[in-house]
C-alpha atoms as a PDB file:
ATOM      1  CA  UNK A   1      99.399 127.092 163.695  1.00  0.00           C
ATOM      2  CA  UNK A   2     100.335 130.015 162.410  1.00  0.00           C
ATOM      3  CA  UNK A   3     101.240 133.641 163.908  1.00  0.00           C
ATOM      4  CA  UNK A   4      97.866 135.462 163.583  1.00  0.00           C
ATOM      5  CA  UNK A   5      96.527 132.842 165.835  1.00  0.00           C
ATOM      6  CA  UNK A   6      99.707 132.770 168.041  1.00  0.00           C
ATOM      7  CA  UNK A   7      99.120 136.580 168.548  1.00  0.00           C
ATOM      8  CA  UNK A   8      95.849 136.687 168.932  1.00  0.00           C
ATOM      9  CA  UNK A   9      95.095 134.102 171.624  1.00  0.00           C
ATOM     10  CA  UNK A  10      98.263 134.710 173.409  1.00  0.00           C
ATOM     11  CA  UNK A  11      99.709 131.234 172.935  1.00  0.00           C
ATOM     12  CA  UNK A  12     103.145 132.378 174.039  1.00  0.00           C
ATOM     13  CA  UNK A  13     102.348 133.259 177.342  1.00  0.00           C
ATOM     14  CA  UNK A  14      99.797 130.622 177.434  1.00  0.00           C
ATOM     15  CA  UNK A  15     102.225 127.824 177.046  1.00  0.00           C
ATOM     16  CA  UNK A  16     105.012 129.194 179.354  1.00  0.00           C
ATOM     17  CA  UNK A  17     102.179 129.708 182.350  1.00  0.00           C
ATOM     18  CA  UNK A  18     100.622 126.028 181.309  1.00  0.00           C
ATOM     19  CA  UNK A  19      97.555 127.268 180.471  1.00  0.00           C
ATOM     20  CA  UNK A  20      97.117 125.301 176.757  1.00  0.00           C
ATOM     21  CA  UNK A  21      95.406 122.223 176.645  1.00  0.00           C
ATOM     22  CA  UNK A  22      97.613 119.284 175.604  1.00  0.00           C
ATOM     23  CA  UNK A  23      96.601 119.121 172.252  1.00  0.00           C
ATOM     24  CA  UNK A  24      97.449 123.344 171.554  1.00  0.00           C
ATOM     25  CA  UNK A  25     100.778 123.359 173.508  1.00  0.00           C
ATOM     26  CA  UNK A  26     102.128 120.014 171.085  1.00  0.00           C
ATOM     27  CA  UNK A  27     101.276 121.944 167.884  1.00  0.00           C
ATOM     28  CA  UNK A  28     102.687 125.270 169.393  1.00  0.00           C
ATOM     29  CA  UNK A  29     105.691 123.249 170.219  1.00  0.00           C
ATOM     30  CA  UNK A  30     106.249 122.221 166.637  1.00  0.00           C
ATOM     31  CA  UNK A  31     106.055 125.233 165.277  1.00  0.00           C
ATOM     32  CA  UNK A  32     107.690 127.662 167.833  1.00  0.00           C
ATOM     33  CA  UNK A  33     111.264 125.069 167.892  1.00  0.00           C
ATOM     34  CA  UNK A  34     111.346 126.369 164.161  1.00  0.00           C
ATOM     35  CA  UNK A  35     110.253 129.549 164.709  1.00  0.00           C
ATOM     36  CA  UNK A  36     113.110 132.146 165.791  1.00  0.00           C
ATOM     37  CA  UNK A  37     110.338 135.074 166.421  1.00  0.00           C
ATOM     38  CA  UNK A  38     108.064 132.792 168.561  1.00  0.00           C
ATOM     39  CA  UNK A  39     111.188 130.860 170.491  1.00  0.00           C
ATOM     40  CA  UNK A  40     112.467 134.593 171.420  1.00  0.00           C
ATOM     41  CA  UNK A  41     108.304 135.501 172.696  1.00  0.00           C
ATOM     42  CA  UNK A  42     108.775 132.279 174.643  1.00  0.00           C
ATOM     43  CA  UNK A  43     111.886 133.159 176.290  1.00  0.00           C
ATOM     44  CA  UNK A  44     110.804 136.943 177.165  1.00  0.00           C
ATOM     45  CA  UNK A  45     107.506 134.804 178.848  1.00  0.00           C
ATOM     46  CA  UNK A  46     109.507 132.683 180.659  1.00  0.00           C
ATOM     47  CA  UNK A  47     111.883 135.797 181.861  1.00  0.00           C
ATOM     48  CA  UNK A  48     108.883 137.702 182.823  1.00  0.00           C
ATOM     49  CA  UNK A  49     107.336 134.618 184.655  1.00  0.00           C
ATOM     50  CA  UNK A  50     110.295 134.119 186.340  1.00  0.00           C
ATOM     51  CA  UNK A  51     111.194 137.473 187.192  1.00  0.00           C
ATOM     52  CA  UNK A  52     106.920 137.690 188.788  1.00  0.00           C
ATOM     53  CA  UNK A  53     108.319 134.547 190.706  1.00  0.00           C
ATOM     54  CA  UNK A  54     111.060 136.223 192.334  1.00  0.00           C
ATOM     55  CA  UNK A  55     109.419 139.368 193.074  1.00  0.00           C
ATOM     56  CA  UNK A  56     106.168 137.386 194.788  1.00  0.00           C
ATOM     57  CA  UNK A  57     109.130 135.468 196.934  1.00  0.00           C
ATOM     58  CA  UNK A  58     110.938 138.922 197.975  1.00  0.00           C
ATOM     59  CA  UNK A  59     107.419 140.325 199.284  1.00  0.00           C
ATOM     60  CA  UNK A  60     106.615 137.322 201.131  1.00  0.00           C
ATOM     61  CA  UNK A  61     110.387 137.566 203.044  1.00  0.00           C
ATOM     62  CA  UNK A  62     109.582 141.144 203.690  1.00  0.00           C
ATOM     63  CA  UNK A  63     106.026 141.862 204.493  1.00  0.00           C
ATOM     64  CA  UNK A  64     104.751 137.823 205.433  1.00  0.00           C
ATOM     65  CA  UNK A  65     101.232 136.355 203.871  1.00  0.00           C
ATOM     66  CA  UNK A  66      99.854 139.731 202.761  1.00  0.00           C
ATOM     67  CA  UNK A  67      99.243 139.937 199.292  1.00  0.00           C
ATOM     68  CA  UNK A  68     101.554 142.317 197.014  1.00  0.00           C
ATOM     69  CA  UNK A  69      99.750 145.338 196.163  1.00  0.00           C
ATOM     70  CA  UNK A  70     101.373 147.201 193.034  1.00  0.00           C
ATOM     71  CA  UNK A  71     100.272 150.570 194.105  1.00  0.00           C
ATOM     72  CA  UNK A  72     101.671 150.504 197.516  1.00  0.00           C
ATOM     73  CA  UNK A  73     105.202 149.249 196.608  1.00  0.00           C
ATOM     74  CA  UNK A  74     106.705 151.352 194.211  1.00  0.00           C
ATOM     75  CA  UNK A  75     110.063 148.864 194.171  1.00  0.00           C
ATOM     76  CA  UNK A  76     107.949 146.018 193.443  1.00  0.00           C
ATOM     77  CA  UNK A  77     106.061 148.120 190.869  1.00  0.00           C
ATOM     78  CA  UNK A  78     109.235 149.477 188.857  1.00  0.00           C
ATOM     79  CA  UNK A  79     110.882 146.145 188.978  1.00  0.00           C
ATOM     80  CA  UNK A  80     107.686 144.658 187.459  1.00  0.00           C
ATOM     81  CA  UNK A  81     107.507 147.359 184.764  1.00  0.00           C
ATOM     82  CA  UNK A  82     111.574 146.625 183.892  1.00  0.00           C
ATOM     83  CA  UNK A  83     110.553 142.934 183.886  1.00  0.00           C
ATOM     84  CA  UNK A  84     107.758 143.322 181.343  1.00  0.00           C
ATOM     85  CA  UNK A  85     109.947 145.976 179.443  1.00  0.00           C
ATOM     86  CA  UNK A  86     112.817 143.667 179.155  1.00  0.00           C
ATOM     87  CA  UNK A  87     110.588 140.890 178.169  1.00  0.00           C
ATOM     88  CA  UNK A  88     109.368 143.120 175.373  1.00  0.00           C
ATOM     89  CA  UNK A  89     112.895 143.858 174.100  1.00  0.00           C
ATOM     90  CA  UNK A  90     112.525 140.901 171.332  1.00  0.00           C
ATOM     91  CA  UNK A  91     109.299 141.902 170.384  1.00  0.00           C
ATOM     92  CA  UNK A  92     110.818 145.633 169.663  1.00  0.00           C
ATOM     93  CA  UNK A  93     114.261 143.989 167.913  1.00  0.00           C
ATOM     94  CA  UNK A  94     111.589 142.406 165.835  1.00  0.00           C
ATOM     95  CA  UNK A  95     109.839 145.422 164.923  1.00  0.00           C
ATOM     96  CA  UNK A  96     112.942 147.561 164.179  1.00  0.00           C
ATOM     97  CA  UNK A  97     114.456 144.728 162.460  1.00  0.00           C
ATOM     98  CA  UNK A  98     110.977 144.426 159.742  1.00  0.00           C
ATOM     99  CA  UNK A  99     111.244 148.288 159.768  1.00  0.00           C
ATOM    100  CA  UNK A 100     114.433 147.950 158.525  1.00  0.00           C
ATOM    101  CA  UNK A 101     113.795 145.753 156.163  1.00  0.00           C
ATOM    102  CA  UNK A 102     111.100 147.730 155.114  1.00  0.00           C
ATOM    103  CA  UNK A 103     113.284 150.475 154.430  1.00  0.00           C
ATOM    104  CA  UNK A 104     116.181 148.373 152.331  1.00  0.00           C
ATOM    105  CA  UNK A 105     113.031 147.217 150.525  1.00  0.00           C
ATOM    106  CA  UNK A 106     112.195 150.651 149.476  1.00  0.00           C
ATOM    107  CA  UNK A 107     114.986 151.899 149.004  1.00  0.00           C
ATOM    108  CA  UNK A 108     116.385 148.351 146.662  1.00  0.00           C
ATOM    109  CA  UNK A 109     112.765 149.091 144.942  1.00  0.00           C
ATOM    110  CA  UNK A 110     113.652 153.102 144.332  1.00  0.00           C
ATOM    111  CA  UNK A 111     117.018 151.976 143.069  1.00  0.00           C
ATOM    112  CA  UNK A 112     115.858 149.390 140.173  1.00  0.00           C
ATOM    113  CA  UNK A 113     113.364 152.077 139.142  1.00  0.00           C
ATOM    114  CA  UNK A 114     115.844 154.714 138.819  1.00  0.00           C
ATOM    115  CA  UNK A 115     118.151 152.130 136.972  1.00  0.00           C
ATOM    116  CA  UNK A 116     115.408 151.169 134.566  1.00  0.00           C
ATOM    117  CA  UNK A 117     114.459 154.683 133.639  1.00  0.00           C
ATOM    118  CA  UNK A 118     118.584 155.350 133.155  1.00  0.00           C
ATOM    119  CA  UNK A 119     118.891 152.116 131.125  1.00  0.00           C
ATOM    120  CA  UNK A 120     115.051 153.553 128.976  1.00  0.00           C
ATOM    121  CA  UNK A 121     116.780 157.154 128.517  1.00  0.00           C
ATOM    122  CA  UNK A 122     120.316 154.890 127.297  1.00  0.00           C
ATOM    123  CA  UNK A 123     118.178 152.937 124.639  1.00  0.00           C
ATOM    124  CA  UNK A 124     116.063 156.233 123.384  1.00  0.00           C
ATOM    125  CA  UNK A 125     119.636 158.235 123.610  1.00  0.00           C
ATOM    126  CA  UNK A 126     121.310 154.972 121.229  1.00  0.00           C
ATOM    127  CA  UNK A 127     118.074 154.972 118.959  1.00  0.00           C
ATOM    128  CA  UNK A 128     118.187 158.701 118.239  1.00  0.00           C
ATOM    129  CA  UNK A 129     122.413 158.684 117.937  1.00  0.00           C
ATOM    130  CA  UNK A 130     121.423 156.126 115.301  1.00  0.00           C
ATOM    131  CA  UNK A 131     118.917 157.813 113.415  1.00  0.00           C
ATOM    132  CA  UNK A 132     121.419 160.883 113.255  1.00  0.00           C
ATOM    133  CA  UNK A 133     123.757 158.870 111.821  1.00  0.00           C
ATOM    134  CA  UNK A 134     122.040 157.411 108.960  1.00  0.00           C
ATOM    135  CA  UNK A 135     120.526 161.148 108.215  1.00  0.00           C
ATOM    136  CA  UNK A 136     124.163 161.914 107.916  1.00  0.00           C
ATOM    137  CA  UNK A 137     124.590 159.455 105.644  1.00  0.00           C
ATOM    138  CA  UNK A 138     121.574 160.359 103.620  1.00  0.00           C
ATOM    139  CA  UNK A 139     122.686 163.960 103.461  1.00  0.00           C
ATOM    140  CA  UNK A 140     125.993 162.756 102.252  1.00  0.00           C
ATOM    141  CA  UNK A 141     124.333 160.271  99.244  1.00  0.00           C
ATOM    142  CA  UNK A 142     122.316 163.569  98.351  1.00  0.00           C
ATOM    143  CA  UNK A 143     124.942 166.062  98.638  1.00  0.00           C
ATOM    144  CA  UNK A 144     127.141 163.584  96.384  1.00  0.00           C
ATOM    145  CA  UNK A 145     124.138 163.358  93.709  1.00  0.00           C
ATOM    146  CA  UNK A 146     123.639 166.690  93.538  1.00  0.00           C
ATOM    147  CA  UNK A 147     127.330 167.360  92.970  1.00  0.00           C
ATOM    148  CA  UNK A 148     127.506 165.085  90.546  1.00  0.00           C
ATOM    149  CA  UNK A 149     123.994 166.940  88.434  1.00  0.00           C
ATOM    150  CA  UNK A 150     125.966 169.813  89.204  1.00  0.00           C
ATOM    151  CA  UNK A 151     129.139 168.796  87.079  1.00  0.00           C
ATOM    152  CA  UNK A 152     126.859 167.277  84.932  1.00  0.00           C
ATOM    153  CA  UNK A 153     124.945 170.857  84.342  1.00  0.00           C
ATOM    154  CA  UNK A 154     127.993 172.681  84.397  1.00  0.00           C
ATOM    155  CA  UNK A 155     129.194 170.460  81.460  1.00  0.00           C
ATOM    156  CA  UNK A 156     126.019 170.569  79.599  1.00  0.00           C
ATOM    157  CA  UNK A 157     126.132 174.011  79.518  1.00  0.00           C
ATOM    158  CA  UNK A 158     129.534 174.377  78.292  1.00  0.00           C
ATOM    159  CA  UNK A 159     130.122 175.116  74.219  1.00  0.00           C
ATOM    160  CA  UNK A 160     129.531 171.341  72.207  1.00  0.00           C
ATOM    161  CA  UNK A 161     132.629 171.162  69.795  1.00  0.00           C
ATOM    162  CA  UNK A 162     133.031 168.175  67.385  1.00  0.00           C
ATOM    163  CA  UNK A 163     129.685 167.243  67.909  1.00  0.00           C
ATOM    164  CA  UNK A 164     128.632 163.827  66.439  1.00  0.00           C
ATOM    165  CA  UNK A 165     125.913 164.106  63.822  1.00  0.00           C
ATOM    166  CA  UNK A 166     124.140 162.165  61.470  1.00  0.00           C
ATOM    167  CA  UNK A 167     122.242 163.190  58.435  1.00  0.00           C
ATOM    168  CA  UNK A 168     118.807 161.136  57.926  1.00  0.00           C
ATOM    169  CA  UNK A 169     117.609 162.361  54.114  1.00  0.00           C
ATOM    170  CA  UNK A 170     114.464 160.629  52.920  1.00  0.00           C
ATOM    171  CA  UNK A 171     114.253 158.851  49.784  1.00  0.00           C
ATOM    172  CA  UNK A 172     113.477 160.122  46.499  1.00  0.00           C
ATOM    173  CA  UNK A 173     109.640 159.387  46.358  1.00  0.00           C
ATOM    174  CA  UNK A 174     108.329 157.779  49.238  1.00  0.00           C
ATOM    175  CA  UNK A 175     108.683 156.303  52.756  1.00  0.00           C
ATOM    176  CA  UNK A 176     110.873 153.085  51.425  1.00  0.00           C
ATOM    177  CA  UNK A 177     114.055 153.089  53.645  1.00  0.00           C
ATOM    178  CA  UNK A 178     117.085 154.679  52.805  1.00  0.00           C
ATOM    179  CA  UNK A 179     120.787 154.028  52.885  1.00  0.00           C
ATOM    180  CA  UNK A 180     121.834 152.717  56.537  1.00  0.00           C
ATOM    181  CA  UNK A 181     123.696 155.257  58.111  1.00  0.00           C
ATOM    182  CA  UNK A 182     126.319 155.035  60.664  1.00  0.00           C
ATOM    183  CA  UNK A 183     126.683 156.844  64.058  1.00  0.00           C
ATOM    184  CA  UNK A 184     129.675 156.229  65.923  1.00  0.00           C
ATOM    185  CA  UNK A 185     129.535 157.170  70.087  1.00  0.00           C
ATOM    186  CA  UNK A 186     131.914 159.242  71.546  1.00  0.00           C
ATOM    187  CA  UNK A 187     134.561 158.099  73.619  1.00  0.00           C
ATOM    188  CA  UNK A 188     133.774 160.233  76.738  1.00  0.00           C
ATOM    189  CA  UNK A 189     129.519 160.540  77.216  1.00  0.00           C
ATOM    190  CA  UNK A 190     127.958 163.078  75.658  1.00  0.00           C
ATOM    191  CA  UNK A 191     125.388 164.238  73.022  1.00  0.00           C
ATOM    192  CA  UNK A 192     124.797 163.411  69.482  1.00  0.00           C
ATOM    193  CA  UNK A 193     122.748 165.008  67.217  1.00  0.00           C
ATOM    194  CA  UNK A 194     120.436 163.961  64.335  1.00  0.00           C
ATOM    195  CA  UNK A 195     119.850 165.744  61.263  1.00  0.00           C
ATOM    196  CA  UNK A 196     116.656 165.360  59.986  1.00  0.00           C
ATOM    197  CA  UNK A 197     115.503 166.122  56.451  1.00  0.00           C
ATOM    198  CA  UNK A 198     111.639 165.518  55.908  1.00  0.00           C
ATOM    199  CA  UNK A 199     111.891 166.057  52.179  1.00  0.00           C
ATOM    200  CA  UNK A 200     108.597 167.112  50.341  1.00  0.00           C
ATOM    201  CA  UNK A 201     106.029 166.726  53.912  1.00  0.00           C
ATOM    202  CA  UNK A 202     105.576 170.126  55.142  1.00  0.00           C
ATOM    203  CA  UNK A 203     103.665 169.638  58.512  1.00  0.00           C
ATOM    204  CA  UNK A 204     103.102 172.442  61.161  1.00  0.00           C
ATOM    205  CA  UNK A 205     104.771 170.459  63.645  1.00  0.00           C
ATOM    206  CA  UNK A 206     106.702 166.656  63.590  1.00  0.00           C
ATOM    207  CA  UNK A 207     107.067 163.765  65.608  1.00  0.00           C
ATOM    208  CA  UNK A 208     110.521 161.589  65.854  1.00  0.00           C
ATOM    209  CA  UNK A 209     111.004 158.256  67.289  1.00  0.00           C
ATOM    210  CA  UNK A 210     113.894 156.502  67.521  1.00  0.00           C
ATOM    211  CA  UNK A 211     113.174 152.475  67.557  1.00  0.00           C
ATOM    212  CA  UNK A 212     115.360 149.447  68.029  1.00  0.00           C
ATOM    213  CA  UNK A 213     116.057 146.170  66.563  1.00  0.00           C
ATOM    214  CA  UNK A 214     113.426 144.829  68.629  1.00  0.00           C
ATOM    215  CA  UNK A 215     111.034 147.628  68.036  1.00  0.00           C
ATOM    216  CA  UNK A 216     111.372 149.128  71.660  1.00  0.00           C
ATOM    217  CA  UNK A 217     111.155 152.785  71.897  1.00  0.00           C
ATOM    218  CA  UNK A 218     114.350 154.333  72.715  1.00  0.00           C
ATOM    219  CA  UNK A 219     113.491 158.131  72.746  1.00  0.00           C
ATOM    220  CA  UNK A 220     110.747 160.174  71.465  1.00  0.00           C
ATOM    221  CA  UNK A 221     110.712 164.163  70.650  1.00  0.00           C
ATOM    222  CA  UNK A 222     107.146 165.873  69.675  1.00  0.00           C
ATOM    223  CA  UNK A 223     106.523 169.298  68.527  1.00  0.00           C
ATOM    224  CA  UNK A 224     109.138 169.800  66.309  1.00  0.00           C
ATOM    225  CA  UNK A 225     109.792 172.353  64.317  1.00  0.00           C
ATOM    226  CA  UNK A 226     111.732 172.912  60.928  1.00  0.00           C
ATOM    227  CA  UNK A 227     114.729 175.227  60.563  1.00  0.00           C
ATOM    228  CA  UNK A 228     115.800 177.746  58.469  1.00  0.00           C
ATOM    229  CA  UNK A 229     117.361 174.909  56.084  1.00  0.00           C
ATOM    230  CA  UNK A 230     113.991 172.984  56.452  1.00  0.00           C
ATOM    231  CA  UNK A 231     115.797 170.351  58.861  1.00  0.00           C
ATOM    232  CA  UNK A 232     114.503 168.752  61.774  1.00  0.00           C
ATOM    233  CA  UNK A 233     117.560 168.805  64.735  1.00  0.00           C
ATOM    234  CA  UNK A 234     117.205 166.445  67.503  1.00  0.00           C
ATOM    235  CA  UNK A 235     120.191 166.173  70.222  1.00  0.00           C
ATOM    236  CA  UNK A 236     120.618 162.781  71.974  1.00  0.00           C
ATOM    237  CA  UNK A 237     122.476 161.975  74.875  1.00  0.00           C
ATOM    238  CA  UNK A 238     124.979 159.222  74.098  1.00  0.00           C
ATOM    239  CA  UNK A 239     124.429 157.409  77.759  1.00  0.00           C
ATOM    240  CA  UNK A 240     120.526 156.332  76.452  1.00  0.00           C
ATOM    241  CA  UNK A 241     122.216 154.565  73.427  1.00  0.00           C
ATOM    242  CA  UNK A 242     124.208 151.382  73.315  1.00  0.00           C
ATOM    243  CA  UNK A 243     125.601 149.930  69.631  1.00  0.00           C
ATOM    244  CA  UNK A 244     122.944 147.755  67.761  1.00  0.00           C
ATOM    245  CA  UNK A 245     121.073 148.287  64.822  1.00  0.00           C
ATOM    246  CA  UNK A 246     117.953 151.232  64.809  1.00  0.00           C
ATOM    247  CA  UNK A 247     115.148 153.110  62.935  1.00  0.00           C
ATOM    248  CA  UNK A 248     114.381 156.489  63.069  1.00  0.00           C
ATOM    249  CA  UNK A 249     110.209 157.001  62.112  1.00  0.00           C
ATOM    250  CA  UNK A 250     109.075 160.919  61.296  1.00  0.00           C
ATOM    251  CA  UNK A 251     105.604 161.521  61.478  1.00  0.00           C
ATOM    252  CA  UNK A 252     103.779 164.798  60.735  1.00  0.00           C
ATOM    253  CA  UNK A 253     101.748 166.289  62.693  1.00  0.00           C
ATOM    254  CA  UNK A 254      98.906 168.016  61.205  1.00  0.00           C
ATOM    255  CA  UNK A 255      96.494 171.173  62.807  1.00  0.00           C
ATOM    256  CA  UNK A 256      93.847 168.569  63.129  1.00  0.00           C
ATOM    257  CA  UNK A 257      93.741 165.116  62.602  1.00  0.00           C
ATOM    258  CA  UNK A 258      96.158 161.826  63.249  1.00  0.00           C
ATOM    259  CA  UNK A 259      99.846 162.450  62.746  1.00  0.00           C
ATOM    260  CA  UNK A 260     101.037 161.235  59.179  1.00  0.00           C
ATOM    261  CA  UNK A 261     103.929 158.885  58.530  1.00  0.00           C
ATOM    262  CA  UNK A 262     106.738 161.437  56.621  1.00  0.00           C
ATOM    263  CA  UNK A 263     110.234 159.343  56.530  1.00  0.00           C
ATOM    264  CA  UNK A 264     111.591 156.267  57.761  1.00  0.00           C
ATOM    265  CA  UNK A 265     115.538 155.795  58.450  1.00  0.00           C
ATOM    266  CA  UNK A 266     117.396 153.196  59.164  1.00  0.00           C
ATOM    267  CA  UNK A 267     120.496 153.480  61.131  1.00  0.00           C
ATOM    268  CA  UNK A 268     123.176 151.513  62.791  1.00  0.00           C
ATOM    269  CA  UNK A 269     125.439 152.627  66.046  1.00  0.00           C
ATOM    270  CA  UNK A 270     128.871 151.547  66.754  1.00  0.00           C
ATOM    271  CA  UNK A 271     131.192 152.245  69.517  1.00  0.00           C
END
C-alpha cells in the first residue's frame, strides 16, 4: 500500500472509524506502524473521532434525543472546526516540513553550482597563469638569442686584425694537386680567409667548394669575382670547421654553358 492510495481512498480515517474490510485495515496496519506521516494522520483521526464523540455526548446532556444541528449551535460548530483544525496540524507540520526541505534543496543545489563555476573560473584562471608563464619564458630564450646575434653582429662588424689566411696557388700546368697547405684555427672563433689564385682560367665568374676527407660539402661560395691582383677571396667562419684533412675545388663559370673545373687544392686544418 502505498500513499497515493492511502490519500486517495481515505484509508486513515477509514481505519480509525472501522470502515476497511479486514483484509485493507491488516495491510494499512503494516505499513502505517512504519510510517511516521501515516501514524501521525492516524492519530489526528482518532483525535478528531474522539473529540465528535465528546461533543455528540455534551448535546445529548444539554438538549436530550434531538439531533445536533451545526448551524444552530455555534459552540458545537467552533469546537468542531478547532477539532478538525487541530487534527490537521500534522498534516500542515508535514507540509512546512517538505517545504522546507524543498528550500535547503534549492538552496544546497544553488550552492554546488556556484562552487563548480568558482572551481571552472580557478582551473581557466591556473591554465592561463600558466600559459603566461611559459610566454615569459619564451620571451626570455628569444630575448637571450637575440642578444647573443647582437654581440655576435657587433663583433662581426668590428675591424678583423691578424686575420688567418691561406694562399691556394694552382700548379704549374694543370689541375694535379698542389702542395698541402696548412690552416691553423684561431683560439677564440672567428673568420679565416682563403686566398685563391686561379692561375691561367679567366672565367667571368667562379665557383669554390670546400670538401672533406669524406667528400662532404663543407661550404660553397658562387659568383665570384677576381680582384685587382687576379685572386679569388673567400672568408670562412672558423665555428663551420673542425681539424681534419680538406680540398678546396674552383670551377669556372662560363656566360653560357657548364661550369669548368679551374684548380684543385688540397689542404689540412689544425687546431
Amino acid at each position: 500500500m502505498n500513499h497515493q492510495a492511502i490519500d486517495s481512498g481515505n484509508i486513515a480515517e477509514r481505519y480509525v472509524t472501522g470502515r476497511l474490510s479486514p483484509e485493507e485495515a491488516a495491510s494499512f496496519e503494516e505499513h502505517y506502524l512504519d510510517c511516521p506521516s501515516c501514524c501521525a494522520r492516524v492519530e489526528a483521526a482518532e483525535r478528531l473521532q474522539r473529540g465528535l464523540r465528546r461533543l455528540a455526548e455534551e448535546a445529548a446532556v444539554s438538549g436530550g434525543s434531538r439531533p445536533i444541528s451545526w448551524s444552530r449551535s455555534p459552540r458545537v460548530a467552533l469546537a468542531a472546526a478547532a477539532l478538525i483544525a487541530v487534527a490537521l496540524v500534522p498534516a500542515w507540520l508535514e507540509l512546512g516540513e517538505i517545504r522546507r526541505l524543498r528550500s535547503d534543496l534549492d538552496a544546497t543545489r544553488e550552492t554546488l553550482a556556484r562552487t563548480r563555476t568558482e572551481n571552472g573560473s580557478t582551473e581557466r584562471l591556473t591554465a592561463v597563469e600558466e600559459e603566461l608563464q611559459r610566454t615569459r619564458r619564451d620571451l626570455a630564450a628569444e630575448a637571450a638569442k637575440r642578444e647573443a646575434l647582437a654581440r655576435e653582429i657587433s663583433a662581426d662588424r668590428q675591424p678583423q686584425a691578424n686575420l688567418p689566411v691561406i694562399a691556394l696557388t694552382p700548379v704549374r700546368g694543370g689541375l694535379e694537386d698542389g702542395p698541402v697547405r696548412t690552416l691553423e684555427l684561431p683560439e677564440k672563433p672567428g673568420w679565416v680567409a682563403f686566398w685563391v689564385e686561379p692561375g691561367d682560367a679567366d672565367f667571368p665568374a667562379y665557383r669554390a667548394t670546400l670538401r672533406s676527407a669524406q667528400d662532404v660539402v663543407v661550404f660553397q661560395a658562387s659568383r665570384l669575382a677576381l680582384n685587382d691582383l687576379g685572386a679569388l677571396l673567400v672568408t670562412v667562419h672558423s665555428t663551420s670547421l673542425s681539424p681534419g684533412d680538406y680540398r678546396l675545388d674552383l670551377d669556372g663559370l662560363p656566360a653560357n654553358g657548364a661550369p669548368v673545373p679551374a684548380g684543385r687544392f688540397p689542404l689540412r686544418i689544425t687546431k
